[in-house]
C-alpha atoms as a PDB file:
ATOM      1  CA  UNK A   1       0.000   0.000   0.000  1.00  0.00           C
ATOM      2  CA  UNK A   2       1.589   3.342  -0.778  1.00  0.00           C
ATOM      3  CA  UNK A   3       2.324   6.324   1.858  1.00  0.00           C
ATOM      4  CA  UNK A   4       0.248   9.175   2.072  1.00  0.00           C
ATOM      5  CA  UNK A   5       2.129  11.998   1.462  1.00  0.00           C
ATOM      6  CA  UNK A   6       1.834  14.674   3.866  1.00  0.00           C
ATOM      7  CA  UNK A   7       2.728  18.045   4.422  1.00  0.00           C
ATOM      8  CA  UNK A   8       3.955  20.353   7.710  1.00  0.00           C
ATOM      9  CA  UNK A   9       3.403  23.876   8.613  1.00  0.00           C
ATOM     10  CA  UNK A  10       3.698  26.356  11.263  1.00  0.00           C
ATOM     11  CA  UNK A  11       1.943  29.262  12.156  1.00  0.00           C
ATOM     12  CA  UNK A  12       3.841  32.182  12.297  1.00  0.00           C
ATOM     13  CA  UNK A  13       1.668  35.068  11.698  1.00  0.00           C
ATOM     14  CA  UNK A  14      -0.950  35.992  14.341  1.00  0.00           C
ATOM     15  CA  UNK A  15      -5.195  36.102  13.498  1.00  0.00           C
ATOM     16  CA  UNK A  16      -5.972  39.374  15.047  1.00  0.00           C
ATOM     17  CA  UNK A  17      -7.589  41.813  13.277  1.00  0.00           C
ATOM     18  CA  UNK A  18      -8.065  39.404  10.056  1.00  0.00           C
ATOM     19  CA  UNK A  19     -11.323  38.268   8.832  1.00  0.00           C
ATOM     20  CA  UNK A  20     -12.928  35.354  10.055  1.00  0.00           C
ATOM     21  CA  UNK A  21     -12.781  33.249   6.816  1.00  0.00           C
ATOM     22  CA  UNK A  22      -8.847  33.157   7.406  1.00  0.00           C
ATOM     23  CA  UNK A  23      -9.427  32.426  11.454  1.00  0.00           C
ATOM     24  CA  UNK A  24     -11.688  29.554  10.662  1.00  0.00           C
ATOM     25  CA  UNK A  25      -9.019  28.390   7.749  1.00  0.00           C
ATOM     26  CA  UNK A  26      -6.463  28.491  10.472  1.00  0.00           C
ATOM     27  CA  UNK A  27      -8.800  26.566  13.296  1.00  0.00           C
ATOM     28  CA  UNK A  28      -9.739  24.106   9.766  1.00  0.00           C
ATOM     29  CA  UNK A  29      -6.007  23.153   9.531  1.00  0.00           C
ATOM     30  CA  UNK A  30      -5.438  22.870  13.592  1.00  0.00           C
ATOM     31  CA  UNK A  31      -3.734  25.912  14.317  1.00  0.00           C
ATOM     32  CA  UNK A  32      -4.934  28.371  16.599  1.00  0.00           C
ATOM     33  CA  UNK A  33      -1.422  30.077  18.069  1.00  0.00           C
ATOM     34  CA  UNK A  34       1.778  30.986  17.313  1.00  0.00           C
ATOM     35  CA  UNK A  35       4.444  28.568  16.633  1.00  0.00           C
ATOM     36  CA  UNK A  36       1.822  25.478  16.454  1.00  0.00           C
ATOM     37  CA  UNK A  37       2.826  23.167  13.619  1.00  0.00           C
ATOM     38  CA  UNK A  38       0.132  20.586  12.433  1.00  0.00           C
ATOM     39  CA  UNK A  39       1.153  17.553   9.968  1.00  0.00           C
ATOM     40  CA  UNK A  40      -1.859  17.028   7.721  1.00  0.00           C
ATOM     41  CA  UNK A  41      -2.356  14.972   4.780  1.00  0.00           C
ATOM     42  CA  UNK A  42      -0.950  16.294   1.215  1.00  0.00           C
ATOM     43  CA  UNK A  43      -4.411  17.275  -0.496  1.00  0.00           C
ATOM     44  CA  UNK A  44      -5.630  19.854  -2.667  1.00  0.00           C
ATOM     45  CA  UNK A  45      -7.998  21.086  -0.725  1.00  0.00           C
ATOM     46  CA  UNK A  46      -5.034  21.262   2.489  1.00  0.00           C
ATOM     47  CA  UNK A  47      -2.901  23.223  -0.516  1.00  0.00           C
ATOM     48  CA  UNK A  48      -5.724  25.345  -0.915  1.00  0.00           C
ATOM     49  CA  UNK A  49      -6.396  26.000   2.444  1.00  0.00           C
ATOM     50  CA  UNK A  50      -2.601  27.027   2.816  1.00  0.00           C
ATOM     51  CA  UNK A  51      -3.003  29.615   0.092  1.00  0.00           C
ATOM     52  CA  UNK A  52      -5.552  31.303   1.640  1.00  0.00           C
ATOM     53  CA  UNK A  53      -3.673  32.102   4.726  1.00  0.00           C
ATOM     54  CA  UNK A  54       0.143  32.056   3.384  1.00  0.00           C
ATOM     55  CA  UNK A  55       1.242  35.352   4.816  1.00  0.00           C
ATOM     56  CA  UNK A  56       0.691  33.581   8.495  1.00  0.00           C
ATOM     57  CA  UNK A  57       1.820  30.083   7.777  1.00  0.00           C
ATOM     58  CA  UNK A  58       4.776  28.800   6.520  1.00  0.00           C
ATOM     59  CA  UNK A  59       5.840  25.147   5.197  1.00  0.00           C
ATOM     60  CA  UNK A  60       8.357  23.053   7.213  1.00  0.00           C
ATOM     61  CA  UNK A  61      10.002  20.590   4.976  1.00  0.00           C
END
């Protein structure tokens, strides 16, 4: 059976004062304060997710 292929990220940006679309995008990919990291699988909808909030999150490799 092949490995799901996942992907890491911190939060490094805080959610005050943004809109609540990008607080509940942070709370939809577990991360809810600064420095948290959350391993989640590698979808497109987790990519897409990370888009929307890229200027508070950052990929760990």
């Amino acid at each position: 059976m092949a490995e799901k292929k996942t992907v890491t990220i911190r939060q490094t940006g805080s959610p005050i004062r943004r809109n609540a679309v990008q607080r509940a995008t942070l709370a939809g990919l577990k991360l809810n304060k600064l420095g948290r990291v959350s391993t989640l699988e590698d979808t497109p909808s987790v990519r897409g997710m990370i888009l929307k909030v890229r200027h508070m999150v950052e990929v760990v490799d």
